[in-house]
C-alpha atoms as a PDB file:
ATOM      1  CA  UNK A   1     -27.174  -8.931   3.382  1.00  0.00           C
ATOM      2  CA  UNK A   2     -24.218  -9.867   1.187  1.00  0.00           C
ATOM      3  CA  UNK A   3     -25.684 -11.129  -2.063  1.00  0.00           C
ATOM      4  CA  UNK A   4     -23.741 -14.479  -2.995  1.00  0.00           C
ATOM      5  CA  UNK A   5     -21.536 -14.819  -6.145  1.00  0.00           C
ATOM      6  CA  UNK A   6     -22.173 -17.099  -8.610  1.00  0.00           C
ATOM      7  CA  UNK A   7     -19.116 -17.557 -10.901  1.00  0.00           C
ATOM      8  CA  UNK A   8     -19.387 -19.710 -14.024  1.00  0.00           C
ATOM      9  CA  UNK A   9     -15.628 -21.410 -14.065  1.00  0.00           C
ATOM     10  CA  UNK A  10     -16.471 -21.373 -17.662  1.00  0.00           C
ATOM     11  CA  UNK A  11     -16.562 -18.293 -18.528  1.00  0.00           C
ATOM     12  CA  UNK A  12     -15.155 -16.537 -15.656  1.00  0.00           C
ATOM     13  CA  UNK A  13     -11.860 -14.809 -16.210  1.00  0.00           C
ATOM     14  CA  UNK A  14     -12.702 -15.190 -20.106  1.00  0.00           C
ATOM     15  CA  UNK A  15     -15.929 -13.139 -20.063  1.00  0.00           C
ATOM     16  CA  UNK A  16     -17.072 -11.754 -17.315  1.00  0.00           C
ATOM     17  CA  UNK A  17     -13.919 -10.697 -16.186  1.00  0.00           C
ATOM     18  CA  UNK A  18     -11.043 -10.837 -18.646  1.00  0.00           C
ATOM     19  CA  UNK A  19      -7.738 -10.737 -18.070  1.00  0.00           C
ATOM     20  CA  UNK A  20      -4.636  -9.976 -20.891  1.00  0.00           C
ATOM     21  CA  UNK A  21      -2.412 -12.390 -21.610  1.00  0.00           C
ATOM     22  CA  UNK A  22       0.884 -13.103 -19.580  1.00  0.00           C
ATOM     23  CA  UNK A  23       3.721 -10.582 -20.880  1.00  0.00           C
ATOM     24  CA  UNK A  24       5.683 -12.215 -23.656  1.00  0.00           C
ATOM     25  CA  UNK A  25       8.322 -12.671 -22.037  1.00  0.00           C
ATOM     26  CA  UNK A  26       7.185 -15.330 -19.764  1.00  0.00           C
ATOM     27  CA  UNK A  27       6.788 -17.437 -23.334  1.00  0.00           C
ATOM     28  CA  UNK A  28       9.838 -16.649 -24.696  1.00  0.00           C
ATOM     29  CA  UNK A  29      11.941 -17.464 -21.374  1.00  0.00           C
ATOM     30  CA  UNK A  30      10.598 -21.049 -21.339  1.00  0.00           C
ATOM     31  CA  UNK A  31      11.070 -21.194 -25.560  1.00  0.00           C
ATOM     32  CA  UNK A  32      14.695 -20.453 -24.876  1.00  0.00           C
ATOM     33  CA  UNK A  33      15.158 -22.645 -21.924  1.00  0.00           C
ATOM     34  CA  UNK A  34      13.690 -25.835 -24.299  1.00  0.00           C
ATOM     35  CA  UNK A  35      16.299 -24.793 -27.054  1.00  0.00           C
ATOM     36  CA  UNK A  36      19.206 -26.592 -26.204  1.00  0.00           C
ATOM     37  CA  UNK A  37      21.406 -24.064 -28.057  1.00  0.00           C
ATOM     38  CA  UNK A  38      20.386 -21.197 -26.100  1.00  0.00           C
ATOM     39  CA  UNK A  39      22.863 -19.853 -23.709  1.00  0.00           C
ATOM     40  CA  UNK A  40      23.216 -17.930 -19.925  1.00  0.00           C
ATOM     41  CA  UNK A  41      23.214 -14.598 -22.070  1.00  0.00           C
ATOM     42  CA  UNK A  42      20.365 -15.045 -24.388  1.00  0.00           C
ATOM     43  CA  UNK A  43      18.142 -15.934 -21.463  1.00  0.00           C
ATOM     44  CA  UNK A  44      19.679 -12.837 -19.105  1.00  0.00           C
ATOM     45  CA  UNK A  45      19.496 -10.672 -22.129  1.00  0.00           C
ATOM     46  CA  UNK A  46      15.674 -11.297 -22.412  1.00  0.00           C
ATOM     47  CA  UNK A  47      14.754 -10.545 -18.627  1.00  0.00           C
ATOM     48  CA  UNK A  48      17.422  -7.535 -19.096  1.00  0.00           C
ATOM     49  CA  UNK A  49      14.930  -5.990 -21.837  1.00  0.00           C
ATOM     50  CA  UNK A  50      12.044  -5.405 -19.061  1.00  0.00           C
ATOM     51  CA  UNK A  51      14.197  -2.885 -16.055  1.00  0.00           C
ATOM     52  CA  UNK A  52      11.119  -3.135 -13.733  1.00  0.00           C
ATOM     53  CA  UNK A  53      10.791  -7.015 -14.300  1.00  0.00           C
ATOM     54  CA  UNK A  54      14.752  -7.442 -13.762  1.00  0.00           C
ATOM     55  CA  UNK A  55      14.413  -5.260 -10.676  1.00  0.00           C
ATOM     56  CA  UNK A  56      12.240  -7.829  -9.491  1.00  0.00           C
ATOM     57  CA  UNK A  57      13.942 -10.647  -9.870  1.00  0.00           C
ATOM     58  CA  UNK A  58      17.563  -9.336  -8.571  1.00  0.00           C
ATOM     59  CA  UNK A  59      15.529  -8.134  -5.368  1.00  0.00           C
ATOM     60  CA  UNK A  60      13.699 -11.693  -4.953  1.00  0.00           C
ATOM     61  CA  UNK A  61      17.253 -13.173  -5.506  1.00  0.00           C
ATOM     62  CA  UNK A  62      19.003 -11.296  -3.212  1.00  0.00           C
ATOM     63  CA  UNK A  63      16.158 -11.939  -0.535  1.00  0.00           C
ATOM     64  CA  UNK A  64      16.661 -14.078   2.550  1.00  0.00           C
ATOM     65  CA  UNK A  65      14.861 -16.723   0.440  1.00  0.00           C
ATOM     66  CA  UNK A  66      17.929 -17.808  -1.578  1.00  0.00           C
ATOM     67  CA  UNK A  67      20.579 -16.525   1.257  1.00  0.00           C
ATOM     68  CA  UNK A  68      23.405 -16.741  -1.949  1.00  0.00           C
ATOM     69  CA  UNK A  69      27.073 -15.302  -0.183  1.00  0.00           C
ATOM     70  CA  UNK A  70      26.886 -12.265  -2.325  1.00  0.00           C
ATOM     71  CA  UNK A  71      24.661  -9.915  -3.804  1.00  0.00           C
ATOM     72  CA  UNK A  72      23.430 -10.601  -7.449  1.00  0.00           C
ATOM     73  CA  UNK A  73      23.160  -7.386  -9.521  1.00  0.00           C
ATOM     74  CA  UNK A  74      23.202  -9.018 -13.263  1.00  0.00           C
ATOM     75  CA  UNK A  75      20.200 -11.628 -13.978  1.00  0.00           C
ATOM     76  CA  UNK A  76      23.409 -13.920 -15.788  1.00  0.00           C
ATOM     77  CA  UNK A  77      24.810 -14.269 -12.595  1.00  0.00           C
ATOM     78  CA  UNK A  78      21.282 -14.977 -11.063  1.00  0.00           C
ATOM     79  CA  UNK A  79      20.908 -17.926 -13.688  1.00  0.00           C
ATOM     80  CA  UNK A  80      24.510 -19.385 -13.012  1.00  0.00           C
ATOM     81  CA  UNK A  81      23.511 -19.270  -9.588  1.00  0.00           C
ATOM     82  CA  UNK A  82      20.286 -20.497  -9.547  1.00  0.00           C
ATOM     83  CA  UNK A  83      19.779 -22.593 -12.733  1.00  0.00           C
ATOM     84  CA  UNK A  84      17.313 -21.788 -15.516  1.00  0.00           C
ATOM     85  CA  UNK A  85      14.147 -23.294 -13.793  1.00  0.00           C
ATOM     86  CA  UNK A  86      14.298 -21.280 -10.564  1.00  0.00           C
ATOM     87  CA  UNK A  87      14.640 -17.761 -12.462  1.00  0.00           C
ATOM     88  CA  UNK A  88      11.682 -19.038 -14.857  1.00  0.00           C
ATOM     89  CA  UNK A  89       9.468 -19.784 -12.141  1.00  0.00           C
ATOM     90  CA  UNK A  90      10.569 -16.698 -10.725  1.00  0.00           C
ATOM     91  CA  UNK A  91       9.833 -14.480 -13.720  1.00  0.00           C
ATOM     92  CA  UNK A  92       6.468 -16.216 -14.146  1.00  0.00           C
ATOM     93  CA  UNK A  93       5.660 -15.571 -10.968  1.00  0.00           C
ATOM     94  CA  UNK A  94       5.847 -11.798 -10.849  1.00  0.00           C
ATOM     95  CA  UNK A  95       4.592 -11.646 -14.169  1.00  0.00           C
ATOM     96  CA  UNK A  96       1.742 -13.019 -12.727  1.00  0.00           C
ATOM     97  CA  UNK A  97       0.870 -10.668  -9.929  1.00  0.00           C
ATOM     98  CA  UNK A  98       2.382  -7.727 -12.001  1.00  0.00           C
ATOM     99  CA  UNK A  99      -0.256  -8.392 -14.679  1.00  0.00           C
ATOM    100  CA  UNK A 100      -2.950  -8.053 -12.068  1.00  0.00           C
ATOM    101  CA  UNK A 101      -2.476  -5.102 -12.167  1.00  0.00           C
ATOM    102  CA  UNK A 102      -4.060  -4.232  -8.357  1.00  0.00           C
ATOM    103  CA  UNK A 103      -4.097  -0.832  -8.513  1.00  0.00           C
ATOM    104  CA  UNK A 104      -5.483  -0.936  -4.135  1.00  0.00           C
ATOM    105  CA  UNK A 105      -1.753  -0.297  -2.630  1.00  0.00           C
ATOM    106  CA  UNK A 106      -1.932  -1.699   0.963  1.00  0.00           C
ATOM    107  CA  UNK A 107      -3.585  -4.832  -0.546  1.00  0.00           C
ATOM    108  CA  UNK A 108      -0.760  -5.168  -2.696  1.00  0.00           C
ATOM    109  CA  UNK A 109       1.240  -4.790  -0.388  1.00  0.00           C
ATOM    110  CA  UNK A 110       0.009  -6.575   2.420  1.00  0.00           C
ATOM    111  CA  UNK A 111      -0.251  -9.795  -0.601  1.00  0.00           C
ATOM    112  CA  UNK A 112       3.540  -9.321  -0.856  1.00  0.00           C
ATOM    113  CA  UNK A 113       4.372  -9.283   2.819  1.00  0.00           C
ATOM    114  CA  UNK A 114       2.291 -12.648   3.433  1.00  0.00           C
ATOM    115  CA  UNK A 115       3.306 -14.578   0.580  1.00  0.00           C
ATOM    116  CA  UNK A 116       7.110 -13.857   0.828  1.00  0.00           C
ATOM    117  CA  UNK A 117       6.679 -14.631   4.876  1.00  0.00           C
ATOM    118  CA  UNK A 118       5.145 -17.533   3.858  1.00  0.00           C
ATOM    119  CA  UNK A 119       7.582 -18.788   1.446  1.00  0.00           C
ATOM    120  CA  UNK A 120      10.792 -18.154   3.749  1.00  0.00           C
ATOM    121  CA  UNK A 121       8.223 -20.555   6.611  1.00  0.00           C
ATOM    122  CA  UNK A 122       7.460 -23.159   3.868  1.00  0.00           C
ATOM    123  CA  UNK A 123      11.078 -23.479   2.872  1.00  0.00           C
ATOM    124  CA  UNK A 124      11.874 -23.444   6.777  1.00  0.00           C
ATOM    125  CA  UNK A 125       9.573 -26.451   7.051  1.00  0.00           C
ATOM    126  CA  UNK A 126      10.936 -27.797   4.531  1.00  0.00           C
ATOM    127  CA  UNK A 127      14.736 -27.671   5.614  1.00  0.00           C
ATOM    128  CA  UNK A 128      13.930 -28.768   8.848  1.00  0.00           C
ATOM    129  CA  UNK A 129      11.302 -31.857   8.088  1.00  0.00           C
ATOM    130  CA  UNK A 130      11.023 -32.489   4.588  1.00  0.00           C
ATOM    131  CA  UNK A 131      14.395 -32.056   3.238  1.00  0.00           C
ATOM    132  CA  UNK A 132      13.245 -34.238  -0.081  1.00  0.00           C
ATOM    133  CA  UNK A 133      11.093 -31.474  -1.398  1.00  0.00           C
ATOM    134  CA  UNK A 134      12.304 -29.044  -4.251  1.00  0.00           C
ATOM    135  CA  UNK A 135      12.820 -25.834  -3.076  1.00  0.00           C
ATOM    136  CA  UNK A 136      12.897 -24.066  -6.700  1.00  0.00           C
ATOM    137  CA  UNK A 137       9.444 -24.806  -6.676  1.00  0.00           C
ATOM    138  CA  UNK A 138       8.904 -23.924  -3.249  1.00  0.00           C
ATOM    139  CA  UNK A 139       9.212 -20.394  -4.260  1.00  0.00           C
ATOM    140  CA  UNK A 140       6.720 -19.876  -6.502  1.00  0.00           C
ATOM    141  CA  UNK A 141       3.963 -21.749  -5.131  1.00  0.00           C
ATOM    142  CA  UNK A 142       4.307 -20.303  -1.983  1.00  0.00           C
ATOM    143  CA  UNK A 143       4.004 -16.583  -3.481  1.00  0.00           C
ATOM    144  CA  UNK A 144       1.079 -17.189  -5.668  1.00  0.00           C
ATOM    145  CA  UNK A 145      -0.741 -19.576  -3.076  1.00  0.00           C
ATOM    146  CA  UNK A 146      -3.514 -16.495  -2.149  1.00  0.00           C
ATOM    147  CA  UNK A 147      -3.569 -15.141  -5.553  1.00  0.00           C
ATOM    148  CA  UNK A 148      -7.156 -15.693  -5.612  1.00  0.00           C
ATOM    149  CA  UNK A 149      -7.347 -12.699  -3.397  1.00  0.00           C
ATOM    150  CA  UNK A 150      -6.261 -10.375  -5.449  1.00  0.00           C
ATOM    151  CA  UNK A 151      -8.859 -11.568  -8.006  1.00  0.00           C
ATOM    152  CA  UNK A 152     -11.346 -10.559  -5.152  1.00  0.00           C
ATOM    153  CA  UNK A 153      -9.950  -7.148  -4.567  1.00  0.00           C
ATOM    154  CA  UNK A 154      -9.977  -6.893  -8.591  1.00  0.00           C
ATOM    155  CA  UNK A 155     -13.438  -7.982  -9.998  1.00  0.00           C
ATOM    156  CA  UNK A 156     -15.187  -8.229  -6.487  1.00  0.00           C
ATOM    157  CA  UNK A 157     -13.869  -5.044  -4.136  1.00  0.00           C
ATOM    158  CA  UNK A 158     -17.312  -4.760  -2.483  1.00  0.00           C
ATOM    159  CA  UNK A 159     -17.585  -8.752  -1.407  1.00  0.00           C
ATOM    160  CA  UNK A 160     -13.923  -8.462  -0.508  1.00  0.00           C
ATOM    161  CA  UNK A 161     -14.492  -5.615   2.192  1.00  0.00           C
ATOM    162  CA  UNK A 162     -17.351  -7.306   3.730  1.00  0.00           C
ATOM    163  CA  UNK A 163     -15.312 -10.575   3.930  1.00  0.00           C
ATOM    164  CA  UNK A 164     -12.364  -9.264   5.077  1.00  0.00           C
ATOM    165  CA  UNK A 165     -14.106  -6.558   8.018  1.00  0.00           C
ATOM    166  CA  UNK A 166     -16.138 -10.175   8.811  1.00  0.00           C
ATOM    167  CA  UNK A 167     -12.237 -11.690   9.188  1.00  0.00           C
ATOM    168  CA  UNK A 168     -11.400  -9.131  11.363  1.00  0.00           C
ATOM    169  CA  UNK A 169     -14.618  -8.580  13.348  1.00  0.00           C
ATOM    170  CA  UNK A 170     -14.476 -12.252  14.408  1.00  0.00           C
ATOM    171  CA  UNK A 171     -10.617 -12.328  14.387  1.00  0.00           C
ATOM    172  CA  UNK A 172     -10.921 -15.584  12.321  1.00  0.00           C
ATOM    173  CA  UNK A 173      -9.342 -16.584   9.247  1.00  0.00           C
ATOM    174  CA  UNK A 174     -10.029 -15.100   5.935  1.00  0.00           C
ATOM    175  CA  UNK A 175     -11.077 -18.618   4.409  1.00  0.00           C
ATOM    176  CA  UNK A 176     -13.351 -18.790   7.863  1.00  0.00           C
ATOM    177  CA  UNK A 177     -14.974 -15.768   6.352  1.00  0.00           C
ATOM    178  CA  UNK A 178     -15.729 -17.492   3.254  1.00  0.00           C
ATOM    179  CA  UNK A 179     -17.299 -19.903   4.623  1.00  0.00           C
ATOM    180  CA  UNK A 180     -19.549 -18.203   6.995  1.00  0.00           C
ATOM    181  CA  UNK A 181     -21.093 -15.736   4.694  1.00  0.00           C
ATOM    182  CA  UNK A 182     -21.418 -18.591   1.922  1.00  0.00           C
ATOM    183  CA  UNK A 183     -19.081 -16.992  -0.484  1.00  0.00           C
ATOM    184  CA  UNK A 184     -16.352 -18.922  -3.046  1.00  0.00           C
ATOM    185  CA  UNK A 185     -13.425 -19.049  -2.003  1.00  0.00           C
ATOM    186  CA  UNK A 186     -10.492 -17.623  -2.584  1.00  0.00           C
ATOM    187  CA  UNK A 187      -8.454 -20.847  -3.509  1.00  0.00           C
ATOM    188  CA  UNK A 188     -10.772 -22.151  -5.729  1.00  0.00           C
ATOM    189  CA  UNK A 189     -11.203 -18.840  -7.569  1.00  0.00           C
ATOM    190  CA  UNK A 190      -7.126 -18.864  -7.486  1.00  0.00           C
ATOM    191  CA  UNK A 191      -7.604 -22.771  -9.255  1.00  0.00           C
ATOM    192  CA  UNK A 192      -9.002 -20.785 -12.307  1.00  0.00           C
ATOM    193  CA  UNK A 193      -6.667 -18.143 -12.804  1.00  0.00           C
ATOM    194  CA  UNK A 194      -3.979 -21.186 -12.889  1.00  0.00           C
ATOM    195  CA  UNK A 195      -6.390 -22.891 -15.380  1.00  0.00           C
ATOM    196  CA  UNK A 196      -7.012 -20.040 -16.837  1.00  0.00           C
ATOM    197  CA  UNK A 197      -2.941 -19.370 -17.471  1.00  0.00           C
ATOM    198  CA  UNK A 198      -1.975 -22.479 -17.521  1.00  0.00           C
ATOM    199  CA  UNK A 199       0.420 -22.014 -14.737  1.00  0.00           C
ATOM    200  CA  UNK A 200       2.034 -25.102 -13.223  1.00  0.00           C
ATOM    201  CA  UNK A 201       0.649 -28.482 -11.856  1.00  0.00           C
ATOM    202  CA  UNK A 202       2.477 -27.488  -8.415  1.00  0.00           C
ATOM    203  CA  UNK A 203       1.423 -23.649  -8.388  1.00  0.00           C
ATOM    204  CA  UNK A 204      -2.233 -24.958  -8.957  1.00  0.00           C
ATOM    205  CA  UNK A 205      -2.004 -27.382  -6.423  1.00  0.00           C
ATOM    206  CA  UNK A 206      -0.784 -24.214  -4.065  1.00  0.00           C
ATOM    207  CA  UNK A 207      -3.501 -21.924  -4.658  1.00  0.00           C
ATOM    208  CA  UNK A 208      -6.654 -24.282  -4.416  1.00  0.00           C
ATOM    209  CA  UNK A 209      -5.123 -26.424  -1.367  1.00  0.00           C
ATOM    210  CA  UNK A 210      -3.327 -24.181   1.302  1.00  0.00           C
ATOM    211  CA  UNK A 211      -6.051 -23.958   3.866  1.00  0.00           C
ATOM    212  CA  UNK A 212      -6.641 -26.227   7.002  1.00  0.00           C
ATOM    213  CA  UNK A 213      -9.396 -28.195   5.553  1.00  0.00           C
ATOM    214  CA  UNK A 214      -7.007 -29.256   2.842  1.00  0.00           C
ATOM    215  CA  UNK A 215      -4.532 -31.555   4.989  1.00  0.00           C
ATOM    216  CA  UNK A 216      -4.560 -35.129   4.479  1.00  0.00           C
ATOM    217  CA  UNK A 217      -4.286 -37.325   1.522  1.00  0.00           C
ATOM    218  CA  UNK A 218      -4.092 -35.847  -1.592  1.00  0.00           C
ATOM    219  CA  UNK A 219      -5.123 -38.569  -3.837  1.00  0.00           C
ATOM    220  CA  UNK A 220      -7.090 -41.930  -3.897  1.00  0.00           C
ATOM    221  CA  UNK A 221      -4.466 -43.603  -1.628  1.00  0.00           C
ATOM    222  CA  UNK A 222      -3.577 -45.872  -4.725  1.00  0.00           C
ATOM    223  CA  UNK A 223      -0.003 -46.544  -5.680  1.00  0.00           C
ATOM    224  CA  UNK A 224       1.940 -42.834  -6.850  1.00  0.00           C
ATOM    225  CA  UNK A 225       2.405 -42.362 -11.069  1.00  0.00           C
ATOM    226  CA  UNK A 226       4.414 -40.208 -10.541  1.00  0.00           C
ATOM    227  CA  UNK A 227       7.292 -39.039  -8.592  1.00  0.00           C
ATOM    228  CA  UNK A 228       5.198 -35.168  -8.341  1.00  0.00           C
ATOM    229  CA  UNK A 229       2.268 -37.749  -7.248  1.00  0.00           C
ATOM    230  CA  UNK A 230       4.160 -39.281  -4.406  1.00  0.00           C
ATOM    231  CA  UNK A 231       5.723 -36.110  -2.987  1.00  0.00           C
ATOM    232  CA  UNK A 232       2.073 -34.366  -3.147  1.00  0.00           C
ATOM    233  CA  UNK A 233       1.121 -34.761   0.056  1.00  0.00           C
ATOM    234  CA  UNK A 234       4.005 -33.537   1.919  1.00  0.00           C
ATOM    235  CA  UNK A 235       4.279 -31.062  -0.676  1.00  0.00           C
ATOM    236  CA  UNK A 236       0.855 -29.553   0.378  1.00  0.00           C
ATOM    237  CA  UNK A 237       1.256 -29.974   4.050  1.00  0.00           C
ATOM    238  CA  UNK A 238       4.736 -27.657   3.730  1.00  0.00           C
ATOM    239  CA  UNK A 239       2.197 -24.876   1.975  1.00  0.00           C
ATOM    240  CA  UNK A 240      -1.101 -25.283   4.079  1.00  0.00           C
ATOM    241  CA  UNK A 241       1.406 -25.353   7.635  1.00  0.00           C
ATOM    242  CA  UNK A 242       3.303 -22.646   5.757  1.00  0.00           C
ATOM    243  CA  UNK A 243       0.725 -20.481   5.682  1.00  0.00           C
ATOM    244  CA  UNK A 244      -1.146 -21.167   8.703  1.00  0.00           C
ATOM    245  CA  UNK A 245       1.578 -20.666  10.733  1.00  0.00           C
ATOM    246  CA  UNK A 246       2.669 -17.208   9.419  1.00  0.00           C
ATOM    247  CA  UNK A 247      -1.023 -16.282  10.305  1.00  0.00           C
ATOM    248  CA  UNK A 248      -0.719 -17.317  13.950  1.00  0.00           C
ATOM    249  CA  UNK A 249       2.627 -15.819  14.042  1.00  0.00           C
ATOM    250  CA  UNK A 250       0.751 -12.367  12.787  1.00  0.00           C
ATOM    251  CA  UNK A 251      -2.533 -12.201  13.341  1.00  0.00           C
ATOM    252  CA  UNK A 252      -5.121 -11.860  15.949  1.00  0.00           C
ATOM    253  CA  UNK A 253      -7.410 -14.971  16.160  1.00  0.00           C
ATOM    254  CA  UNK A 254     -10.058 -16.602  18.300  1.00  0.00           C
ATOM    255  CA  UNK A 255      -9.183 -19.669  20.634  1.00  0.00           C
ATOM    256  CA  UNK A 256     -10.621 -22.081  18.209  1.00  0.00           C
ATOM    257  CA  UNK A 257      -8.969 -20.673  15.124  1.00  0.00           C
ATOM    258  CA  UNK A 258      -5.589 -20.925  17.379  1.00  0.00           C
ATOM    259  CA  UNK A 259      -6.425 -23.958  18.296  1.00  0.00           C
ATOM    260  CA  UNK A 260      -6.929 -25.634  15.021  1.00  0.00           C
ATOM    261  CA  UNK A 261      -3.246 -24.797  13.555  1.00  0.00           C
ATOM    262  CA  UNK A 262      -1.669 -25.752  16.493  1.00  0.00           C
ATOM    263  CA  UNK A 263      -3.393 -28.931  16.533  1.00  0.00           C
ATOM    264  CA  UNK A 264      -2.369 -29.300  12.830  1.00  0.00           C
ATOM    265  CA  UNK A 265       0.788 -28.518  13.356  1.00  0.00           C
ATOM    266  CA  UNK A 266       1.654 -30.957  15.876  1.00  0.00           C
ATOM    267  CA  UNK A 267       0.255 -33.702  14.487  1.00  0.00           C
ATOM    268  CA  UNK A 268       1.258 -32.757  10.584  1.00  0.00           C
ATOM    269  CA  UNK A 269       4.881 -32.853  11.698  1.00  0.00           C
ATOM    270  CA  UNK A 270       4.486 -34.975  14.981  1.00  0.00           C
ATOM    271  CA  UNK A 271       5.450 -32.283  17.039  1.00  0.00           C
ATOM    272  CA  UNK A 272       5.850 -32.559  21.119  1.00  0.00           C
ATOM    273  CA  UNK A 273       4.633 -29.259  22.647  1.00  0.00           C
ATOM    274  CA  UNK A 274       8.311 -28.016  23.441  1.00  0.00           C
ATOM    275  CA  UNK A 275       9.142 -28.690  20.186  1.00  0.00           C
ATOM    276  CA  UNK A 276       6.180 -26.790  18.733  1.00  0.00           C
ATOM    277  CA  UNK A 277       6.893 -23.193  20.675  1.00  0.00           C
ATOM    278  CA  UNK A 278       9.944 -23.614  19.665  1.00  0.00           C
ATOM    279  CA  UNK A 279       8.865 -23.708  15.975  1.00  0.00           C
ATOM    280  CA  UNK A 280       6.851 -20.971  16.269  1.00  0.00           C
ATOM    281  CA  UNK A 281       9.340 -18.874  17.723  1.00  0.00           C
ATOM    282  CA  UNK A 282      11.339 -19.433  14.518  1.00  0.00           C
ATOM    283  CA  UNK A 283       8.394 -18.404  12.507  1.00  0.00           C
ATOM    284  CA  UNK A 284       7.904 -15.321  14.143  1.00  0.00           C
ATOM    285  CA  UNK A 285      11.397 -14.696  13.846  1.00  0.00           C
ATOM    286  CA  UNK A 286      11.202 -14.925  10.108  1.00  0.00           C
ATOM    287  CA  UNK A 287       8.764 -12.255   9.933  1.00  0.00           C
ATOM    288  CA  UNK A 288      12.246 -10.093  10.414  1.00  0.00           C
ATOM    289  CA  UNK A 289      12.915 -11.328   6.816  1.00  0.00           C
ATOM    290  CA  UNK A 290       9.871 -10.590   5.768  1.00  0.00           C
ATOM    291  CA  UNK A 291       9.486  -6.727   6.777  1.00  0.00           C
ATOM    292  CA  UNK A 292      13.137  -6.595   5.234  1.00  0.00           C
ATOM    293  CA  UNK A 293      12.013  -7.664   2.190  1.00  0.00           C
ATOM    294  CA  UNK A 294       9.195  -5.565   1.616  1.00  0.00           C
ATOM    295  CA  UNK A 295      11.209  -2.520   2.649  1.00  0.00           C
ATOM    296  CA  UNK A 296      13.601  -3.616  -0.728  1.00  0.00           C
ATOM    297  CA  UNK A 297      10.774  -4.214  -2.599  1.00  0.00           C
ATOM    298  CA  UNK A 298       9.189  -0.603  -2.287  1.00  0.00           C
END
């Protein structure tokens, strides 16, 4: 019997299972982006200073993601081409899962594959039905949306291979898992590492709402405060559809489970049933992207 976890969100991540800082130069990217004196160079120069950080970021840049006419090798033309906000969420991003430090290679590596598939499918969504939406925050939220995973395979290795052989035993969904052998989940425990960090309103909102169960209104159907508050909804729907339908698109799941996205998917973008296979066709095509990444990324 798998003994439950009881996580204080207190403490957690503070005391019972600490985690260092961000890297510096997360800090001092967004200090130089608020000076209004600080230039292309200061800002490329910084990234320059960590090789396996800039190696990152030219790789996500030069990814299928951006799809720029030319390939990127300095991070001051990545900034010209991009803008200052896109290569900070960017660096904040991997310095995020880099500081992890998940030393279990295939679940690395099998984190990278799924996010990045689901970021090229979110920003596919998004293209195609909610061209509003900012991609440069597309990016990021999409890649750290099941970063409370990795806190499982960190802190909680043991609970994370009976949840994950219960996924695959009942060829269900990994929050399905959760659920059934009364364990947190993963995108709540990925809420606290945002709190934690203080990591952006819209990355929060990406790691603690990406699952089925989190589609509908996102607030208290009062008037929007915001313009973030009145793009929230659709703004979750692109992740949790994002997401869901990379996993039909690569995975193995029961009739139900099936059932539920495509069900979801229809009626979150009012989809005919033509027009739905033809969707996922797309997605499964963008899987191509995906295994093309990863194979720059190694």
């Amino acid at each position: 019997m798998l003994a439950q976890l009881e996580i204080d969100p207190k403490n957690f991540l503070r005391q019972h299972c600490t985690l260092p800082a961000l890297p510096e130069v997360v800090g001092q990217v967004q200090t130089l982006m608020s000076d209004d004196s600080a230039d292309i160079g200061e800002v490329a120069d910084l990234i320059s200073s960590d090789p396996a950080l800039l190696a990152q970021v030219l790789k996500v840049v030069n990814s299928a993601y951006y799809g720029l006419p030319k390939e990127i090798t300095k991070a001051r033309f990545a900034i010209a081409f991009l803008g200052y906000n896109e290569v900070y969420r960017m660096v904040l991003s991997l310095s995020v899962i880099n500081t992890l430090s998940i030393r279990e290679k295939d679940e690395l590596t099998a984190f990278w594959h799924h996010s990045f598939y689901t970021a090229i499918t979110a920003r596919h969504l998004a293209n195609r039905y909610l061209p509003h939406l900012s991609r440069e925050d597309l990016w990021s939220a999409a890649m750290l949306h099941d970063i409370g995973k990795l806190i499982y395979v960190k802190y909680f290795p043991d609970h994370y291979g009976v949840i994950r052989k219960h996924r695959e035993e009942n060829l269900c969904l990994f929050s399905e898992s959760e659920r059934e052998l009364d364990q947190p989940s993963s995108s709540w425990i990925g809420s606290l590492l945002c709190d934690h960090w203080g990591l952006p309103e819209k990355i929060r909102e990406a790691c603690e709402h990406h699952t089925l169960d989190a589609l509908g209104p996102a607030d208290d159907g009062g008037e929007p405060n915001s313009e973030w508050e009145g793009e929230r909804d659709d703004f979750r729907k692109t992740i949790v559809m994002g997401n869901n339908l990379t996993l039909l698109a690569g995975s193995e799941l029961r009739p139900e489970t099936k059932e539920s996205i495509i069900t979801a998917t229809m009626s979150a973008f009012d989809l005919e049933e033509g027009e739905f296979l033809a969707l996922v066709g797309e997605v499964q095509d963008l899987r191509n992207e995906a295994d093309r990444f990863m194979s720059q990324l190694r």
